[in-house]
Protein backbone atom coordinates (compact mmCIF):
# COMPACT_ATOMS: atom_id res chain seq x y z
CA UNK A 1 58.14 -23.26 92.90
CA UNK A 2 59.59 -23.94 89.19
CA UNK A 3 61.67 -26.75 88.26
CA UNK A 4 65.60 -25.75 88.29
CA UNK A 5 67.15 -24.40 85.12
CA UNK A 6 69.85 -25.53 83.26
CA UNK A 7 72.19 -23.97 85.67
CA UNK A 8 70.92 -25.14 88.77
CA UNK A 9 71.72 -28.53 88.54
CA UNK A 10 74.54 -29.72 89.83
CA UNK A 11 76.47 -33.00 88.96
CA UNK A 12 76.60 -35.52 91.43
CA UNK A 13 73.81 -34.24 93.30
CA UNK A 14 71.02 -36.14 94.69
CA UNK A 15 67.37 -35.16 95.12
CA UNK A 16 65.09 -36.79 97.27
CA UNK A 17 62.04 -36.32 96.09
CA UNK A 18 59.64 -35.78 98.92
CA UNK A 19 55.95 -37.21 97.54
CA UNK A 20 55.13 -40.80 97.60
CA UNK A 21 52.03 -42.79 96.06
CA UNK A 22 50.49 -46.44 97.00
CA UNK A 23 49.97 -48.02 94.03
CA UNK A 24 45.90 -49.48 94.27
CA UNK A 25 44.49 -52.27 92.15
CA UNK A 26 42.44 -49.14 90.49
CA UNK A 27 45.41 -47.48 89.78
CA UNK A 28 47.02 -50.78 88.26
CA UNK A 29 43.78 -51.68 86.50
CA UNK A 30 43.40 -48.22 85.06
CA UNK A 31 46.67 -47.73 83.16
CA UNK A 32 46.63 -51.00 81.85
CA UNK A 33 43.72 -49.83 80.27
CA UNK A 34 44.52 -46.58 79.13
CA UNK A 35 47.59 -48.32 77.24
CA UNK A 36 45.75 -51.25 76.21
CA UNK A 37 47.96 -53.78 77.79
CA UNK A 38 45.85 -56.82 78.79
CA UNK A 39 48.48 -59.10 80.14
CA UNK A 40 46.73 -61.04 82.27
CA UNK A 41 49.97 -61.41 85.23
CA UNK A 42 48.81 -57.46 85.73
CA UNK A 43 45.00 -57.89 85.66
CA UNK A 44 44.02 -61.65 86.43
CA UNK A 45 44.35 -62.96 90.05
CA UNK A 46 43.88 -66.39 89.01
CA UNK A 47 46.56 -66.58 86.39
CA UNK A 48 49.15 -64.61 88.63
CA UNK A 49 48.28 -66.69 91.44
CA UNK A 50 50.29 -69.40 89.47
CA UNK A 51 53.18 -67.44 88.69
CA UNK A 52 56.67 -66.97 90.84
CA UNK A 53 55.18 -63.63 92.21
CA UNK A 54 51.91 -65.60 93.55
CA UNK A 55 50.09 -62.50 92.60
CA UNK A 56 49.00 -59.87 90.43
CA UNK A 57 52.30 -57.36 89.57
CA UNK A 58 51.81 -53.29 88.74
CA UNK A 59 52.47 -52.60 85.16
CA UNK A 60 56.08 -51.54 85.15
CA UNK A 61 55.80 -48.34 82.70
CA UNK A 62 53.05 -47.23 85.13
CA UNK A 63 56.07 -47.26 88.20
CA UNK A 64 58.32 -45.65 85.32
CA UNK A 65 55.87 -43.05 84.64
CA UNK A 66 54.58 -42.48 88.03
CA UNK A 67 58.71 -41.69 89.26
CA UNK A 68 59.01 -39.51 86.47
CA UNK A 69 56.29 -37.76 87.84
CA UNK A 70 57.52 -37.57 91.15
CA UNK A 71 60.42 -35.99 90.23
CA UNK A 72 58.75 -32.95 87.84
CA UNK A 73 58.32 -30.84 90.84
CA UNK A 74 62.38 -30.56 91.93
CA UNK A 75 63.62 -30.94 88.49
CA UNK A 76 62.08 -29.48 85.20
CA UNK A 77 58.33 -28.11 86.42
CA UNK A 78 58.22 -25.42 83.90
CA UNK A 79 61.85 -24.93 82.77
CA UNK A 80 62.06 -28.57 80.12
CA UNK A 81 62.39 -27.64 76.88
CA UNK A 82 61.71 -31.30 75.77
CA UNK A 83 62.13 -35.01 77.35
CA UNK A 84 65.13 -36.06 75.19
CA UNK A 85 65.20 -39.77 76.21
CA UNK A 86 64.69 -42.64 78.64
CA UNK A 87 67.38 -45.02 79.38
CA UNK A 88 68.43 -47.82 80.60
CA UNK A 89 65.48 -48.94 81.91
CA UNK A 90 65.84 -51.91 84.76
CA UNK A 91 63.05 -53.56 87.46
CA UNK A 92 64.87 -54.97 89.60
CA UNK A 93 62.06 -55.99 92.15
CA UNK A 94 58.48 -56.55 91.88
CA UNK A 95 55.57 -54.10 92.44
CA UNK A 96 52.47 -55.17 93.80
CA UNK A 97 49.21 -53.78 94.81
CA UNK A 98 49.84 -51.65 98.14
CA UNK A 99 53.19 -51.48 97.75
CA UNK A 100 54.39 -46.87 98.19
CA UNK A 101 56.46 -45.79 96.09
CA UNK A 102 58.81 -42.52 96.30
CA UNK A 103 61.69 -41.48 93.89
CA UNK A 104 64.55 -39.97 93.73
CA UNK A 105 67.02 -37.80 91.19
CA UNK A 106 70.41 -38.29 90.62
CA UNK A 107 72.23 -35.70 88.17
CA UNK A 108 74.92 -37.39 85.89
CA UNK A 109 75.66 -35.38 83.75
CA UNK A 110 75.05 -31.56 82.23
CA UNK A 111 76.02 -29.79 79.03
CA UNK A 112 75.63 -26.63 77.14
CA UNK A 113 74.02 -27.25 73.60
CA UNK A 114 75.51 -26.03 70.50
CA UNK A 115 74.08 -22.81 70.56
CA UNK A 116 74.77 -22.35 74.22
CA UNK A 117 70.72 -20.99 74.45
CA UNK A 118 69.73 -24.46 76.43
CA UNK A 119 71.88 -27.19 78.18
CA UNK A 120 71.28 -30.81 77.92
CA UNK A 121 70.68 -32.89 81.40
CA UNK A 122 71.05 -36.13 82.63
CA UNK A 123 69.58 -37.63 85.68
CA UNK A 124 69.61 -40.93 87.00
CA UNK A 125 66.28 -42.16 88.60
CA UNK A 126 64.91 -44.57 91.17
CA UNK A 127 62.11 -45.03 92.52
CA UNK A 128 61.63 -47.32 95.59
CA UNK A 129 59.53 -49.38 97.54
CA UNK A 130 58.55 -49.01 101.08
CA UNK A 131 60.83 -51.34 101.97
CA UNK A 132 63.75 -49.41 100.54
CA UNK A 133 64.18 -51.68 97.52
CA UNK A 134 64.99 -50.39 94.29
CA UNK A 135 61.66 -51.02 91.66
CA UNK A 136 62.69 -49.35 89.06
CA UNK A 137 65.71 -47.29 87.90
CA UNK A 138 66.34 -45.68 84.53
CA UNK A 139 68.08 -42.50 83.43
CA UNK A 140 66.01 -39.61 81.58
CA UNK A 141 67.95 -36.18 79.66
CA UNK A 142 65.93 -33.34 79.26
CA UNK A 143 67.09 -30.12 76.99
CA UNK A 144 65.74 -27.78 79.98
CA UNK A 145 65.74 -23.73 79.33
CA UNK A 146 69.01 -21.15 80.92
CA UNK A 147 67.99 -18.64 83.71
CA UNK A 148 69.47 -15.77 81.50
């Protein structure tokens, strides 16, 4: 099933997204090295061991991008024009190794463009632990495609 067009969102409305992920060490490991981040609180057991967290923490673009993910299915799989932005960005909590994350979609706001051919959208995202806790929480706007 496709994404929801322009007019199918609905302010105010929340999505529950319904996939989830454990985060692994591999997972962790890997996307730090994709994006070349080496810092070592991510990647070195030893040197988080010493840290307030007492471990190693997941890279916090990788929980970003992996809630952005989970929300592609229910929002703008195959009717986004174009991610328009990403913000507000917060962490409020830790994410470790094990921890499962799921996501979900709240729409703040939606507008017509200019030309009336595409409408702006606004959603406000968080993804959460297994223990309910908010991990991350940001707001994206997408220029998603009309129905008509």
């Amino acid at each position: 099933m496709p994404g929801k067009y322009y007019e199918g969102f609905e302010v105010g409305e929340t999505i529950e997204h319904p996939r989830s992920r454990t985060i692994s060490e591999s997972d962790n490991q890997r996307f730090c090295d994709l994006t070349m981040n080496q810092q070592p609180i991510h990647l070195d057991a030893e040197f988080a061991a010493d840290t307030e967290f007492g471990e190693r923490l997941v890279n916090g673009l990788y929980t970003m991008s992996l809630a952005v993910g989970m929300t592609i299915p229910e929002t703008t799989d195959g009717t986004i024009v174009a991610n328009l932005g990403y913000d507000d960005v917060e962490h409020p909590a830790p994410v470790f190794h094990g921890d499962t994350i799921r996501a979900e979609t709240t729409v703040l706001d939606k507008r017509e463009t200019s030309d009336g051919e595409r409408g702006v959208v606004t959603m406000a995202v968080e993804a959460r632990n297994q223990d309910d806790e908010v991990v991350c929480a940001f707001e994206r706007t997408v220029l998603s495609e009309r129905a008509d």
